[in-house]
PDB file of N, CA and C in Angstrom:
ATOM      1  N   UNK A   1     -32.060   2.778 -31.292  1.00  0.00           N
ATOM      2  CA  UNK A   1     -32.302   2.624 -29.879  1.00  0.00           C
ATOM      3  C   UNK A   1     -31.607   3.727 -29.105  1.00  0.00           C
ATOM      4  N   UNK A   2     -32.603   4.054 -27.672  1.00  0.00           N
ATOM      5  CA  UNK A   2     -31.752   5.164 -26.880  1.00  0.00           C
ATOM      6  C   UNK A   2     -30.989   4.465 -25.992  1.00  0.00           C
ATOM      7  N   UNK A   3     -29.935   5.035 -25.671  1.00  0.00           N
ATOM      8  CA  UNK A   3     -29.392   4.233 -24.363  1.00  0.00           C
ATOM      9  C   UNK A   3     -29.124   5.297 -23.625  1.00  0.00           C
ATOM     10  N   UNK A   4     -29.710   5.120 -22.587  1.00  0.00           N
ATOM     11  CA  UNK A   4     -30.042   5.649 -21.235  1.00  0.00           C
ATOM     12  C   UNK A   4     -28.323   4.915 -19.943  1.00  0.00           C
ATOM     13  N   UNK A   5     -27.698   6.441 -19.790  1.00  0.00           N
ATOM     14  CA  UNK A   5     -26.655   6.310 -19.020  1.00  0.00           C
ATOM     15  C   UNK A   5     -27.372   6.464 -17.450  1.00  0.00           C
ATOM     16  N   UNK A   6     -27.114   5.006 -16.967  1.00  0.00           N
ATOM     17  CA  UNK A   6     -27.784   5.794 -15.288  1.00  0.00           C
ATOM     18  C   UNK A   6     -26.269   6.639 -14.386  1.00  0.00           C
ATOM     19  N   UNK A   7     -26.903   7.728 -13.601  1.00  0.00           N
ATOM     20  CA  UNK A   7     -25.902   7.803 -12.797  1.00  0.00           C
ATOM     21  C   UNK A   7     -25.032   6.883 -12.268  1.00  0.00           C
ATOM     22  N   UNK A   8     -23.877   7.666 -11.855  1.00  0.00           N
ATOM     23  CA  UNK A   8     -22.514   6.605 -10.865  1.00  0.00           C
ATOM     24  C   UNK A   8     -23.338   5.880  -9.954  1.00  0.00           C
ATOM     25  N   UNK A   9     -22.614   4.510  -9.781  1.00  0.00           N
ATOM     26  CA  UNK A   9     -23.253   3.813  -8.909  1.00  0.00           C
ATOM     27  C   UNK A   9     -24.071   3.150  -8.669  1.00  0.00           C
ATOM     28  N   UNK A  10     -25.292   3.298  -9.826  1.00  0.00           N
ATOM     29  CA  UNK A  10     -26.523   3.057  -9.653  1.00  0.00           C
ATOM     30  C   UNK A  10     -26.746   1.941 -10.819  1.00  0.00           C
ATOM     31  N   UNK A  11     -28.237   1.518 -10.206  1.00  0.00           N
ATOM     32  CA  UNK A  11     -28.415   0.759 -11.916  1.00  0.00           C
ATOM     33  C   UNK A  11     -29.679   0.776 -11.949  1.00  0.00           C
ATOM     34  N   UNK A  12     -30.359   0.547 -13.524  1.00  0.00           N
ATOM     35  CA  UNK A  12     -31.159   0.730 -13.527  1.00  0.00           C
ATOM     36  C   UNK A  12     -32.093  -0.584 -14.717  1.00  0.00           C
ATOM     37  N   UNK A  13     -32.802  -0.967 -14.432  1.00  0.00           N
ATOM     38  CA  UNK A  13     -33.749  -1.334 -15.491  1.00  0.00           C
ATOM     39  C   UNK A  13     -34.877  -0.798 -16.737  1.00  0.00           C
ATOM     40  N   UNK A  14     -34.110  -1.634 -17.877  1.00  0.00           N
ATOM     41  CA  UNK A  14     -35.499  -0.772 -18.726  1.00  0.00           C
ATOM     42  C   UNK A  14     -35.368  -2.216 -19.753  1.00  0.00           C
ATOM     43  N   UNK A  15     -37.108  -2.345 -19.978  1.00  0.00           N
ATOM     44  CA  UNK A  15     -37.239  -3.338 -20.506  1.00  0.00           C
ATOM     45  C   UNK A  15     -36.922  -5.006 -20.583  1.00  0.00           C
ATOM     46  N   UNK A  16     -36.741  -4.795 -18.935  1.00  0.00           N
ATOM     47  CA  UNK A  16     -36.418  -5.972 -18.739  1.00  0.00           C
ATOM     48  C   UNK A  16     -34.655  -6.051 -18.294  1.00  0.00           C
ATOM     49  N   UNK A  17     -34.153  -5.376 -18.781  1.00  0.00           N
ATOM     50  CA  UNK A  17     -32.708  -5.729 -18.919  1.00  0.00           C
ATOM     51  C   UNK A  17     -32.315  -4.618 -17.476  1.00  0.00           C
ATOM     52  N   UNK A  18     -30.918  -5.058 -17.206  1.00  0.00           N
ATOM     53  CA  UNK A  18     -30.552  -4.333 -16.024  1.00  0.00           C
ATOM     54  C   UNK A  18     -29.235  -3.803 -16.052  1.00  0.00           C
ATOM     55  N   UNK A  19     -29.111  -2.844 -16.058  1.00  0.00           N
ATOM     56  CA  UNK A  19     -27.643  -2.053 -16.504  1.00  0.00           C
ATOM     57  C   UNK A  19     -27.046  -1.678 -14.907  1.00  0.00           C
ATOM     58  N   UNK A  20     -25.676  -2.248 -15.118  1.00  0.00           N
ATOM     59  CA  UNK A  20     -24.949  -1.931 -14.017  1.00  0.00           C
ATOM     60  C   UNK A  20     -23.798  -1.451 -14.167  1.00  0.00           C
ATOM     61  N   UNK A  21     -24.181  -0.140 -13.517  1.00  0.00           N
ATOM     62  CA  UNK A  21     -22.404   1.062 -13.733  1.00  0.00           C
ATOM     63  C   UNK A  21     -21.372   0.118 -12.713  1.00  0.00           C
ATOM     64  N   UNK A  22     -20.081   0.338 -13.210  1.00  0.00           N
ATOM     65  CA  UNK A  22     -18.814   0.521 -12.595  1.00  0.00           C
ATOM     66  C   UNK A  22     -18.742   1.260 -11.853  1.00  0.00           C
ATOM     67  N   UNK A  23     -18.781   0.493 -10.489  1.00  0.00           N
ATOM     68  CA  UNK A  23     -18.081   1.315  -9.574  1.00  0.00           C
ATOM     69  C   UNK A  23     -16.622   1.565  -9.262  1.00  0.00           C
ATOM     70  N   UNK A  24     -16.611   2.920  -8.207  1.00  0.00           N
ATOM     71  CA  UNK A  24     -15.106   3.031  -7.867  1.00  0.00           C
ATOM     72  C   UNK A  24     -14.278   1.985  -7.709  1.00  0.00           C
ATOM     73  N   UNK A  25     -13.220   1.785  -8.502  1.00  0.00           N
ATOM     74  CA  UNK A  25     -12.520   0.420  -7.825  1.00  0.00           C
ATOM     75  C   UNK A  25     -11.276   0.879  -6.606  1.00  0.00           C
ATOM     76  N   UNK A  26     -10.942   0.150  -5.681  1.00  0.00           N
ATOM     77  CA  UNK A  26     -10.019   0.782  -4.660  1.00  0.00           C
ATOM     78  C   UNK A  26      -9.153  -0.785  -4.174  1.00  0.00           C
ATOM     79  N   UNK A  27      -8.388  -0.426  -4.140  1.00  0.00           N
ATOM     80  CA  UNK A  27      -7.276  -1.619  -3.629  1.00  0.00           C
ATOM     81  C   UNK A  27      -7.220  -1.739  -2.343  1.00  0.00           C
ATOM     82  N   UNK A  28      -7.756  -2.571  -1.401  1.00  0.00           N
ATOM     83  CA  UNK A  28      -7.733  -2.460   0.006  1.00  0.00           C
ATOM     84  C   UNK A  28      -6.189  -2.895   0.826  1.00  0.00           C
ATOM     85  N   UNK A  29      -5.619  -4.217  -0.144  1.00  0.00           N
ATOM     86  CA  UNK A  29      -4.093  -4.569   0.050  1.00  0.00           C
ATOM     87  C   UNK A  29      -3.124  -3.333  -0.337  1.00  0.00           C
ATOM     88  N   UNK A  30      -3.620  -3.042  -0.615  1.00  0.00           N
ATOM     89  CA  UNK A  30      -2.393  -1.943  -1.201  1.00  0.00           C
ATOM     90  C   UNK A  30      -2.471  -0.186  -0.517  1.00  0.00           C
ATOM     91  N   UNK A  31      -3.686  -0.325  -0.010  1.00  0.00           N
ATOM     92  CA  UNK A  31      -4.022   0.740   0.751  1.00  0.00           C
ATOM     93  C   UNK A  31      -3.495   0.217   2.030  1.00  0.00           C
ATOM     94  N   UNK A  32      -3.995  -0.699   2.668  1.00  0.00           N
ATOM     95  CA  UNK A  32      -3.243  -1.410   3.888  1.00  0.00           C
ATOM     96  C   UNK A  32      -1.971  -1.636   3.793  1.00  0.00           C
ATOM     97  N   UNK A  33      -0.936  -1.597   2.970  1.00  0.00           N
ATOM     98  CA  UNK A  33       0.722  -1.446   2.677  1.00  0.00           C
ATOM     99  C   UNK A  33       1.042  -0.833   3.233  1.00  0.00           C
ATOM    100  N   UNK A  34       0.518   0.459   2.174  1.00  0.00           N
ATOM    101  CA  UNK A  34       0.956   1.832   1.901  1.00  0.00           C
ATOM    102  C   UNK A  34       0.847   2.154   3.514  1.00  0.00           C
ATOM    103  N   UNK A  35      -0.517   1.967   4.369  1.00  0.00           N
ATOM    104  CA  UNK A  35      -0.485   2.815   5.802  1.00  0.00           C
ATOM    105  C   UNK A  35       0.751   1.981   6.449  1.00  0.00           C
ATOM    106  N   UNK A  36       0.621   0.770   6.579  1.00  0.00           N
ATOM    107  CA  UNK A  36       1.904  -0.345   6.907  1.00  0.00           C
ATOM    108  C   UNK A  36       2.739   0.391   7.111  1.00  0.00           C
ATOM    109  N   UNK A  37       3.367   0.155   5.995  1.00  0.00           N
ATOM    110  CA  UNK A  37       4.740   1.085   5.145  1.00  0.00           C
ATOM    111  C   UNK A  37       5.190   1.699   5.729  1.00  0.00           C
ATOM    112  N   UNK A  38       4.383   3.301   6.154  1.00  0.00           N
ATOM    113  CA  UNK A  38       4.423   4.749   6.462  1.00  0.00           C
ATOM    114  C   UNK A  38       4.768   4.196   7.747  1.00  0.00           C
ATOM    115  N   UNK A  39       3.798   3.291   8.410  1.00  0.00           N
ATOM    116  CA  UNK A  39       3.880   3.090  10.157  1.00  0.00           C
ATOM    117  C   UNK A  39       5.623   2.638  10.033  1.00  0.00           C
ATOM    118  N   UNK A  40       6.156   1.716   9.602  1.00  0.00           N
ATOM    119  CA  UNK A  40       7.024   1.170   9.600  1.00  0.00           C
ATOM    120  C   UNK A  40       8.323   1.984   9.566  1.00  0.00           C
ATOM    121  N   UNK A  41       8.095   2.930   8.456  1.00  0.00           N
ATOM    122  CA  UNK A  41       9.288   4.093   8.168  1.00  0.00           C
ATOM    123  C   UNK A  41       9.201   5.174   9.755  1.00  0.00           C
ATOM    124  N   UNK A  42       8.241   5.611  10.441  1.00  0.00           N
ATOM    125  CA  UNK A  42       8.586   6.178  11.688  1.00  0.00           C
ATOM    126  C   UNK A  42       9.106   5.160  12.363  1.00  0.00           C
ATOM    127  N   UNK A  43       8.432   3.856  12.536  1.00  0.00           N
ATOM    128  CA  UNK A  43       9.047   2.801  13.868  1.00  0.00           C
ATOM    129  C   UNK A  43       9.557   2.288  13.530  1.00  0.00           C
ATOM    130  N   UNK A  44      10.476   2.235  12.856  1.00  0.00           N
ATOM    131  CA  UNK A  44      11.398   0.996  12.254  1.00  0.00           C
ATOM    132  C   UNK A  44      12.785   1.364  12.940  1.00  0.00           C
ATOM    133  N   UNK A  45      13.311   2.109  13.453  1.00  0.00           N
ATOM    134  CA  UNK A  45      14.165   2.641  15.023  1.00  0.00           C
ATOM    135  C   UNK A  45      13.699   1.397  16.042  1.00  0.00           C
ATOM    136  N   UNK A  46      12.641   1.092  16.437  1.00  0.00           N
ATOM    137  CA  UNK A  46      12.189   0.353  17.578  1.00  0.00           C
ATOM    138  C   UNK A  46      12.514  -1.078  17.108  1.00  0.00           C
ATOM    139  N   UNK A  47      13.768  -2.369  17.891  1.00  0.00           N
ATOM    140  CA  UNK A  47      14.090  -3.049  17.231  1.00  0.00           C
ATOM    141  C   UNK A  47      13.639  -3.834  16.590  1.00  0.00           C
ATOM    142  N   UNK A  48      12.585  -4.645  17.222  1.00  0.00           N
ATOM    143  CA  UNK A  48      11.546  -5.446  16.678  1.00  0.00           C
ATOM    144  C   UNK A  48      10.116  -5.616  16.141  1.00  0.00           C
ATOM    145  N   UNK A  49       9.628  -4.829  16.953  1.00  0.00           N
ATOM    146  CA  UNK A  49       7.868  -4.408  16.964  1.00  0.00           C
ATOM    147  C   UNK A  49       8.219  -3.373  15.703  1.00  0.00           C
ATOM    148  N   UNK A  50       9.283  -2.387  15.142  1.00  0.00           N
ATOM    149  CA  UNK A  50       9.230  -1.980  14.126  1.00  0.00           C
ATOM    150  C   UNK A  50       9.648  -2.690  12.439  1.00  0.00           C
ATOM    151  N   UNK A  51      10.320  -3.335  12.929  1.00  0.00           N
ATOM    152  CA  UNK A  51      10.877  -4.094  11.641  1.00  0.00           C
ATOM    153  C   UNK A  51       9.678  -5.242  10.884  1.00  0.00           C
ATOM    154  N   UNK A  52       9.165  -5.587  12.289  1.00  0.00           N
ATOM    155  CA  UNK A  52       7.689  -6.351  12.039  1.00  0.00           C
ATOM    156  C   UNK A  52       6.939  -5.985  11.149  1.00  0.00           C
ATOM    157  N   UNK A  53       6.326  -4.365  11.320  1.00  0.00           N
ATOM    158  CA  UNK A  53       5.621  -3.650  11.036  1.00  0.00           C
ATOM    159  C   UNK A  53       6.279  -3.016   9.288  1.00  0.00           C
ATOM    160  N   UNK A  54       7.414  -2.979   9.267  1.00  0.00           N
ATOM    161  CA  UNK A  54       8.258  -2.373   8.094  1.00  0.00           C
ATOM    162  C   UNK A  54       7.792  -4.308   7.451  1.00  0.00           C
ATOM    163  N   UNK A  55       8.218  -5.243   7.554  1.00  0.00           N
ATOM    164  CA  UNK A  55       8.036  -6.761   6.715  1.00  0.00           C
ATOM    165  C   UNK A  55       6.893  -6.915   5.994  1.00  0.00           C
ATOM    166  N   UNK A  56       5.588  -6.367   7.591  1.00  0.00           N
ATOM    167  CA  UNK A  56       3.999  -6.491   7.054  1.00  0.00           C
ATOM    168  C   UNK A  56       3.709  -5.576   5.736  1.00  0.00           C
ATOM    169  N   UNK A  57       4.222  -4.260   5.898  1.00  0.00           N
ATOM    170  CA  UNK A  57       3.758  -3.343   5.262  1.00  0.00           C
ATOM    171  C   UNK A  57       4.482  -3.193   3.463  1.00  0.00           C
ATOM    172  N   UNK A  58       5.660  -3.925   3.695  1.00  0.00           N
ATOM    173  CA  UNK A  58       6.549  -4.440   2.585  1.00  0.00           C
ATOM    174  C   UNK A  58       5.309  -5.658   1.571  1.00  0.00           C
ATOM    175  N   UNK A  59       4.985  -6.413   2.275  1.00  0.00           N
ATOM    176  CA  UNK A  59       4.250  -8.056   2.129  1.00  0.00           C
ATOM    177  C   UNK A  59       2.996  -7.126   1.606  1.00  0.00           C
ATOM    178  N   UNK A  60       2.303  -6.387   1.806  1.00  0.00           N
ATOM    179  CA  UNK A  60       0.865  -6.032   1.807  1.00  0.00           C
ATOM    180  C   UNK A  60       0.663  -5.244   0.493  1.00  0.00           C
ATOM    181  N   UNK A  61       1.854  -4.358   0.596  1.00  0.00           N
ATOM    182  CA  UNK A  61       2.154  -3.532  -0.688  1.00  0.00           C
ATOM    183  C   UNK A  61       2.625  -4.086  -2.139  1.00  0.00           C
ATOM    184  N   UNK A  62       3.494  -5.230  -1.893  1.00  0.00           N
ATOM    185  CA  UNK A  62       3.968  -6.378  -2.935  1.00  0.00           C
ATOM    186  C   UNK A  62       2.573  -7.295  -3.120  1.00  0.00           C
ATOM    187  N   UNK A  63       1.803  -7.813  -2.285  1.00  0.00           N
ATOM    188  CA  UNK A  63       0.671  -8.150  -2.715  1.00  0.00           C
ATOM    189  C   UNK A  63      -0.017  -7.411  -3.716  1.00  0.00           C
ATOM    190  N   UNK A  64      -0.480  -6.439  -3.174  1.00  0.00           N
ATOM    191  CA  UNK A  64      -0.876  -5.200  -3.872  1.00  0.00           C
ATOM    192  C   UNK A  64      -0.847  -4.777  -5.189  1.00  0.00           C
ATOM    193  N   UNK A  65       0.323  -5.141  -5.708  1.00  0.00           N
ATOM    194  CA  UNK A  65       0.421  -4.563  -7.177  1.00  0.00           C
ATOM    195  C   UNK A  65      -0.039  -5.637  -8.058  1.00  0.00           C
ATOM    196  N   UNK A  66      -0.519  -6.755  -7.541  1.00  0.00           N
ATOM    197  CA  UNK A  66      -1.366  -7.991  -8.688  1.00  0.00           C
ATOM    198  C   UNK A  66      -2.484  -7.927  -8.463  1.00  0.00           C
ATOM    199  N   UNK A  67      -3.210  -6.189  -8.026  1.00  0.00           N
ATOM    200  CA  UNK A  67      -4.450  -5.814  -8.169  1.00  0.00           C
ATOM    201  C   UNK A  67      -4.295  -4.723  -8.782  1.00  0.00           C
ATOM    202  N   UNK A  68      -5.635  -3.821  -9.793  1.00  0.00           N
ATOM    203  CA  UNK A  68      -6.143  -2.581  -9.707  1.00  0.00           C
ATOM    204  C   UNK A  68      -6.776  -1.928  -8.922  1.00  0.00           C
ATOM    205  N   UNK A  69      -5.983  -0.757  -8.549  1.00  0.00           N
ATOM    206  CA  UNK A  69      -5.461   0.595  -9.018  1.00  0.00           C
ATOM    207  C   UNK A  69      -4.284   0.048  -8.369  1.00  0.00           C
ATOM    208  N   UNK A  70      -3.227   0.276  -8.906  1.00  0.00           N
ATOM    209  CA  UNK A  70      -1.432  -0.595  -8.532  1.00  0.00           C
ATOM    210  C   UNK A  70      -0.814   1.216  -7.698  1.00  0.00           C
ATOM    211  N   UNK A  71      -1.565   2.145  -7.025  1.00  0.00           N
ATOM    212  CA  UNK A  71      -0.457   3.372  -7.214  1.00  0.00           C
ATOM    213  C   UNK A  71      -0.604   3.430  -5.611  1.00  0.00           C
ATOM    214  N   UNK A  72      -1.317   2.977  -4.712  1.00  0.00           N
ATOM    215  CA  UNK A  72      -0.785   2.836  -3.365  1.00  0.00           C
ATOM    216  C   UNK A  72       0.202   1.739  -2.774  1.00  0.00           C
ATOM    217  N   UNK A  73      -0.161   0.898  -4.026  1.00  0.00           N
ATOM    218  CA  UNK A  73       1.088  -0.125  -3.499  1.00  0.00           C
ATOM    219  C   UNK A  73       2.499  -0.185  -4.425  1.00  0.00           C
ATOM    220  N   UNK A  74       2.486   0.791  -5.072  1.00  0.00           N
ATOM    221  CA  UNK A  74       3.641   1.397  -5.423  1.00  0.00           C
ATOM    222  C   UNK A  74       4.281   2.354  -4.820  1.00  0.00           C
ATOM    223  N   UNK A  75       3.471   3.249  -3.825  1.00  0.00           N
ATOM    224  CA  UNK A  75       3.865   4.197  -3.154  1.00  0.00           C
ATOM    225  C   UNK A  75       4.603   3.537  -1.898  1.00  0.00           C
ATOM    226  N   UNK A  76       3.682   2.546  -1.600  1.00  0.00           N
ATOM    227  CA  UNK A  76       3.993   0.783   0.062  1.00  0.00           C
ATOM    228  C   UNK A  76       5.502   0.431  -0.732  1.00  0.00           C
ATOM    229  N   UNK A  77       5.267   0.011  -1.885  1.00  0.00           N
ATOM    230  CA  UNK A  77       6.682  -0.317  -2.164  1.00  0.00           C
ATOM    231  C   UNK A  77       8.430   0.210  -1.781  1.00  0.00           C
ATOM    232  N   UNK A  78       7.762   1.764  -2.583  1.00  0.00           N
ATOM    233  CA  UNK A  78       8.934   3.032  -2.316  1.00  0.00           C
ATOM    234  C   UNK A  78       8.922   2.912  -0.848  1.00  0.00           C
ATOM    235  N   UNK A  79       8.142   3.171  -0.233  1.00  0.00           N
ATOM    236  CA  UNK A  79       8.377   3.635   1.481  1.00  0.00           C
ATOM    237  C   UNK A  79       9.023   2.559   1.854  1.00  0.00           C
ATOM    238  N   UNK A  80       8.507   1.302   1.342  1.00  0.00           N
ATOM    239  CA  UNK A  80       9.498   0.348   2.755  1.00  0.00           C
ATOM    240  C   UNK A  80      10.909   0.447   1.988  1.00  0.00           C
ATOM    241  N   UNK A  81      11.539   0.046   0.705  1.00  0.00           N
ATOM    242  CA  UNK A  81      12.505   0.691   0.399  1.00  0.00           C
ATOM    243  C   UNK A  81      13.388   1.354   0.740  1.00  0.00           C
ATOM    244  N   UNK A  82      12.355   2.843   0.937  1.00  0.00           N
ATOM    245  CA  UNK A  82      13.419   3.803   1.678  1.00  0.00           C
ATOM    246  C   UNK A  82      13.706   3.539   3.074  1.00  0.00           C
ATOM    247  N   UNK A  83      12.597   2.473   3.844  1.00  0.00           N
ATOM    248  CA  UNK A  83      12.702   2.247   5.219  1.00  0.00           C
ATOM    249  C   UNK A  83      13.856   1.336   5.158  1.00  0.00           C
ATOM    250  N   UNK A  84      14.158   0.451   4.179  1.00  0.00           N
ATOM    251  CA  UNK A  84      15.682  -0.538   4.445  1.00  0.00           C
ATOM    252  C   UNK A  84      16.353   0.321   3.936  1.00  0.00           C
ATOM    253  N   UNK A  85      16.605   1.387   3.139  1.00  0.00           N
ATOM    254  CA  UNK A  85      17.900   1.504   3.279  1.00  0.00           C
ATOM    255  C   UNK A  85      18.402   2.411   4.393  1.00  0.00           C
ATOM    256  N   UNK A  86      17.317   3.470   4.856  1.00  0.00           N
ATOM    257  CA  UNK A  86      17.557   3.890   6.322  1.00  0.00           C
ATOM    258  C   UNK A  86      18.031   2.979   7.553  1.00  0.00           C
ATOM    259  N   UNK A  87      17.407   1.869   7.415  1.00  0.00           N
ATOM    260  CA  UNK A  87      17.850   0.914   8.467  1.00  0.00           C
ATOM    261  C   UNK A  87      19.256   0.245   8.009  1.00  0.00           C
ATOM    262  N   UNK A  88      20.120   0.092   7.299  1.00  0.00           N
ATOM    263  CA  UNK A  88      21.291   0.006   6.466  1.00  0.00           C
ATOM    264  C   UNK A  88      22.154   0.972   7.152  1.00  0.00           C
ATOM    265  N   UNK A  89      21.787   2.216   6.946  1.00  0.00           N
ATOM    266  CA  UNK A  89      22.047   3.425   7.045  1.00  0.00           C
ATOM    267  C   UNK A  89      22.346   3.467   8.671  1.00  0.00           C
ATOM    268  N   UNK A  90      21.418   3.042   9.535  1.00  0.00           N
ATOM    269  CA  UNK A  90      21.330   2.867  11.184  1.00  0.00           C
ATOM    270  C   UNK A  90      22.259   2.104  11.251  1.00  0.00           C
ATOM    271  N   UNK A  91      21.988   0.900  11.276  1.00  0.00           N
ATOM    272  CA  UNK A  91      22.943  -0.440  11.593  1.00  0.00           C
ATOM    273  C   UNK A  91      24.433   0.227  11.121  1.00  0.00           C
ATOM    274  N   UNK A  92      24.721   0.617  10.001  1.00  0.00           N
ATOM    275  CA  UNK A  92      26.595   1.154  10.180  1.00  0.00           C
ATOM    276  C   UNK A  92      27.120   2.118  10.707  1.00  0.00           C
ATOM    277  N   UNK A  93      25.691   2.734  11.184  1.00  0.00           N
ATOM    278  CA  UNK A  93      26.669   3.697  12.109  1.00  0.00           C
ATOM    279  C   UNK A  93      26.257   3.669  13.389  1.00  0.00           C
ATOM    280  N   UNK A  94      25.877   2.566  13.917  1.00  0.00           N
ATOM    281  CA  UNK A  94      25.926   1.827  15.147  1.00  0.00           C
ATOM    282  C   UNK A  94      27.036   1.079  15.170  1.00  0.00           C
ATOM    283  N   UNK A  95      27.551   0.547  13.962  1.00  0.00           N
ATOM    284  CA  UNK A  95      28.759  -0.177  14.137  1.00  0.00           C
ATOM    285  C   UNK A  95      29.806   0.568  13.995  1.00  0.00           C
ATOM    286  N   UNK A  96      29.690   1.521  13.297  1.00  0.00           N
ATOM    287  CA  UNK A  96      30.758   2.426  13.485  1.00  0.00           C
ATOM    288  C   UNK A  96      31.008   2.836  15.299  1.00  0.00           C
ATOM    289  N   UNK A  97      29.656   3.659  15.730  1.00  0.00           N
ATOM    290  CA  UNK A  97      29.838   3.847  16.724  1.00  0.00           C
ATOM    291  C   UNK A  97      30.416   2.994  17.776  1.00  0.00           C
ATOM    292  N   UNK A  98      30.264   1.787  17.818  1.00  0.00           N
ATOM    293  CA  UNK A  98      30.456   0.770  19.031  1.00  0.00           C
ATOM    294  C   UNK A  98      32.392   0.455  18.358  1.00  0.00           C
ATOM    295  N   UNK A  99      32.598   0.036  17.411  1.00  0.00           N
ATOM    296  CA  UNK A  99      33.914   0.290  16.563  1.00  0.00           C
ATOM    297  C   UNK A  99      34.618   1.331  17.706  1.00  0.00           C
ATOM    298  N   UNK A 100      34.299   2.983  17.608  1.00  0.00           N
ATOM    299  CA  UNK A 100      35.235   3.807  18.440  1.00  0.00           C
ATOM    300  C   UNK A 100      34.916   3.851  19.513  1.00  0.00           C
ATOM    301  N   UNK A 101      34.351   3.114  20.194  1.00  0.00           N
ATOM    302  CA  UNK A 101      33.985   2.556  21.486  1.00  0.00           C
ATOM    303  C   UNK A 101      35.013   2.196  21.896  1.00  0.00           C
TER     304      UNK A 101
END
């Protein structure tokens, strides 16, 4: 027997039977993190409306990795990460500052 590859995307019938390619797969939670995330790491300075935004984008990205393709919400992961420990980083030397106040 021949077997007939249809192009990406497409499908095709022969003989009755119906062949269906794999499409692109894309993680929409984990793509929605990852932008989260990024938003969060600029506004996460702004006290509340940023930290919000740093929680969502944390939550979306941790969702994220109990789907395929796991590498935007590994990337959502790292960013909010680095966004707490920057905010770590803020908060003691606000307390420092108010301290030599």
């Amino acid at each position: 027997m021949n077997e007939i590859t249809p192009p990406q995307n497409q499908s095709t019938e022969q003989h009755g039977q119906t062949f269906i390619v794999n499409q692109n797969q894309s993680n929409g939670t984990a793509i929605a993190g990852f932008v989260i995330a990024l938003l969060g790491l600029f506004l996460g300075w702004i006290p509340i409306f940023g930290w919000f935004i740093w929680i969502i984008g944390f939550i979306l990205s941790f969702v994220g990795m109990f789907k395929n393709p796991k590498g935007f919400a590994i990337a959502g992961l790292v960013i909010s990460f680095l966004g707490f420990i920057l905010m770590i980083f803020l908060f003691a030397g606000l307390v420092v500052l108010g301290s030599l106040a």
